[in-house]
Structures are given as C-alpha cells and as structure tokens.
N, C-alpha and C. Protein backbone atom coordinates (compact mmCIF):
# COMPACT_ATOMS: atom_id res chain seq x y z
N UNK A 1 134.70 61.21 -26.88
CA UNK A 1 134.14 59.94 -26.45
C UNK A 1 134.15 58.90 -27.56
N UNK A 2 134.83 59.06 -28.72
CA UNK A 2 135.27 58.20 -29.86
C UNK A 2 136.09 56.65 -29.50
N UNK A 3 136.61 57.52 -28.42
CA UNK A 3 137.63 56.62 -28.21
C UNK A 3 137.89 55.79 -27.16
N UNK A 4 136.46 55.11 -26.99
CA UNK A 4 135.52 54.49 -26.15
C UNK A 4 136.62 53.57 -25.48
N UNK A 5 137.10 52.41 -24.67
CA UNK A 5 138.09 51.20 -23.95
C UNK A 5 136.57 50.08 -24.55
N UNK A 6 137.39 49.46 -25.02
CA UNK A 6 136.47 48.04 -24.74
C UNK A 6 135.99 47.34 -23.80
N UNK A 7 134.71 47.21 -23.86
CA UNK A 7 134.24 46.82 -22.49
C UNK A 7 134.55 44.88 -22.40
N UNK A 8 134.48 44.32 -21.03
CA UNK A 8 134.92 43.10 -20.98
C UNK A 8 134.07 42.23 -21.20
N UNK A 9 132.54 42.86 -21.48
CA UNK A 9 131.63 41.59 -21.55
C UNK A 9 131.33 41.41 -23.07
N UNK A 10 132.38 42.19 -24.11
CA UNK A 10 132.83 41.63 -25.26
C UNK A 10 131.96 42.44 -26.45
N UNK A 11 131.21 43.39 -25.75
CA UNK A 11 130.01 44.92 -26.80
C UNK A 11 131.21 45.09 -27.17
N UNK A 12 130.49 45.76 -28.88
CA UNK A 12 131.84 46.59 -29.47
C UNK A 12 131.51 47.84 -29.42
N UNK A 13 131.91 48.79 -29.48
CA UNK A 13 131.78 50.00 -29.08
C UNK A 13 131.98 50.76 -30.93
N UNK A 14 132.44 50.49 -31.35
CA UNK A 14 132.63 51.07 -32.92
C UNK A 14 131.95 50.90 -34.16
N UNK A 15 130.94 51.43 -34.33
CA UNK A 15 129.93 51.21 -35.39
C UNK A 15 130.36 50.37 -36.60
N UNK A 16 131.91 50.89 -37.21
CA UNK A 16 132.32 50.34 -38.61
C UNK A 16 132.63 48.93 -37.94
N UNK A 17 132.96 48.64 -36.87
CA UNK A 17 133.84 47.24 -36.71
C UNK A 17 132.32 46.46 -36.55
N UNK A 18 131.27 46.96 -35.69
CA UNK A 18 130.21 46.22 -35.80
C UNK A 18 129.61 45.54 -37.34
N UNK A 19 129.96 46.52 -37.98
CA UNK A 19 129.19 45.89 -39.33
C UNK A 19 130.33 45.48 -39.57
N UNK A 20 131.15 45.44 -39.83
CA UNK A 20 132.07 44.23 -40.65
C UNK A 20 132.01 42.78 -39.75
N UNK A 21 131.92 43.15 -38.62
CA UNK A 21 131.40 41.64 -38.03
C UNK A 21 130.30 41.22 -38.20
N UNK A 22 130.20 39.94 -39.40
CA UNK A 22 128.70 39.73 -39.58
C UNK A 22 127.96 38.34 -38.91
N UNK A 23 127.41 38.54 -38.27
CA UNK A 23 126.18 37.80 -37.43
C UNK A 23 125.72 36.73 -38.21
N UNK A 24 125.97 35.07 -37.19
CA UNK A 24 125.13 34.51 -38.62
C UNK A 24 123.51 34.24 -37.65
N UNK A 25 122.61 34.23 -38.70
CA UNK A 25 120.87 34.19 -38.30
C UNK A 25 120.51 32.61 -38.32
N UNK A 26 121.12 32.14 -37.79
CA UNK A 26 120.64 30.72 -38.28
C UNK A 26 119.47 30.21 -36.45
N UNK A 27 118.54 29.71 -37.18
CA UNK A 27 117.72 29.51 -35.73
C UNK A 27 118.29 28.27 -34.82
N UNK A 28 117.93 28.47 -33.83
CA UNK A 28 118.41 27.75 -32.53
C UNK A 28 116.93 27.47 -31.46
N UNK A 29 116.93 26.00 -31.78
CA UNK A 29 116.38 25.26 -30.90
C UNK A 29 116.52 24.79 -29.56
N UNK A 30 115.95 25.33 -28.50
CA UNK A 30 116.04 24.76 -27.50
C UNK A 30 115.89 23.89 -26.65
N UNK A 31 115.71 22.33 -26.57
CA UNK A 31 114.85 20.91 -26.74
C UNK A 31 114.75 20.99 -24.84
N UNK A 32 114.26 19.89 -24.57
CA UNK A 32 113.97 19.87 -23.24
C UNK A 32 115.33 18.96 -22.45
N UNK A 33 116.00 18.54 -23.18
CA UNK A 33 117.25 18.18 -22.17
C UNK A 33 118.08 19.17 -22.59
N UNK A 34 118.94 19.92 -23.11
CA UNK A 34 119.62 21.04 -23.04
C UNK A 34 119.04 21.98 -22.11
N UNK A 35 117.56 22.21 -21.71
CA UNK A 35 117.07 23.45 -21.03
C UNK A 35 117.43 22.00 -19.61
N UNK A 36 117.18 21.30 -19.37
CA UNK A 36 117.27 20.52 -17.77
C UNK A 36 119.27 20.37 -17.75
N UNK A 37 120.07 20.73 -18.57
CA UNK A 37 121.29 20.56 -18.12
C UNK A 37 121.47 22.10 -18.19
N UNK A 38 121.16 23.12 -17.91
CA UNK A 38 121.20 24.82 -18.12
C UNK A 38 120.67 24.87 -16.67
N UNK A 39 119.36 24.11 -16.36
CA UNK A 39 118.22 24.89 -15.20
C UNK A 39 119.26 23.84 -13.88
N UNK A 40 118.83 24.69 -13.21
CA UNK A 40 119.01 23.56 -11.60
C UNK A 40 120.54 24.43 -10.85
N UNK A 41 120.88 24.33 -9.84
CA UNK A 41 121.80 24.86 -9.33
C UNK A 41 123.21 23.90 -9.30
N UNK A 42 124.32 24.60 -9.93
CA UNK A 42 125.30 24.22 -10.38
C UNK A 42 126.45 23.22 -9.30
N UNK A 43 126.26 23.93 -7.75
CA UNK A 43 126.88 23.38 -7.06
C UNK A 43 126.65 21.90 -6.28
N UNK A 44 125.42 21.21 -6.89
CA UNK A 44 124.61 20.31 -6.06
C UNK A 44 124.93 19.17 -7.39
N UNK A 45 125.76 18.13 -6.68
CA UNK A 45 126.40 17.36 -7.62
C UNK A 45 124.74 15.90 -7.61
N UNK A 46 124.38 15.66 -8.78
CA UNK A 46 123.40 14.03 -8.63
C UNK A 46 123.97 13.37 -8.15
N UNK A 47 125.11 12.89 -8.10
CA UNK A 47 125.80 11.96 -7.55
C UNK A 47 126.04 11.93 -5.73
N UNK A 48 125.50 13.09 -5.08
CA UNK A 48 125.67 13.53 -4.13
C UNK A 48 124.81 12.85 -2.86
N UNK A 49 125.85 11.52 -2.20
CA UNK A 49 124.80 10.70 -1.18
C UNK A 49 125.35 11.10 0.21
C-alpha cells in the first residue's frame, strides 16, 4: 500500500514529498465583503430583472 495513486482533490499521499513541500503560515483575513462575494447562491445573477 506504498504505492498509494494520487488522489484528485490534490492530498499527497507520501510522507517525504509532504515535508519537502513547505507550507507558508502567513495569516489570512477574512473582511466582510470577500465573505458577501463567497456567501449567496452562485446561479442568481443581481442583475437579474
């Protein structure tokens, strides 16, 4: 079971490749217009009369 397929939602499956890929920690703010262009349902255009 070493020899895991890569999965498509982009997990790595290989411990050594995980650590050589290094993560950056930098914090991330989430403000209140980035969260109102994320929330609401995608198919319902504003422009929509």
């Amino acid at each position: 079971m070493t020899n895991k397929p890569i999965h498509y939602d982009g997990s790595i499956q290989n411990n050594e490749t995980s650590a050589s890929n290094s993560t950056v920690n930098e914090q991330f703010t989430l403000t209140d217009e980035m969260r109102a262009n994320i929330s609401g349902n995608p198919y319902i255009s504003e422009n929509n009369n």
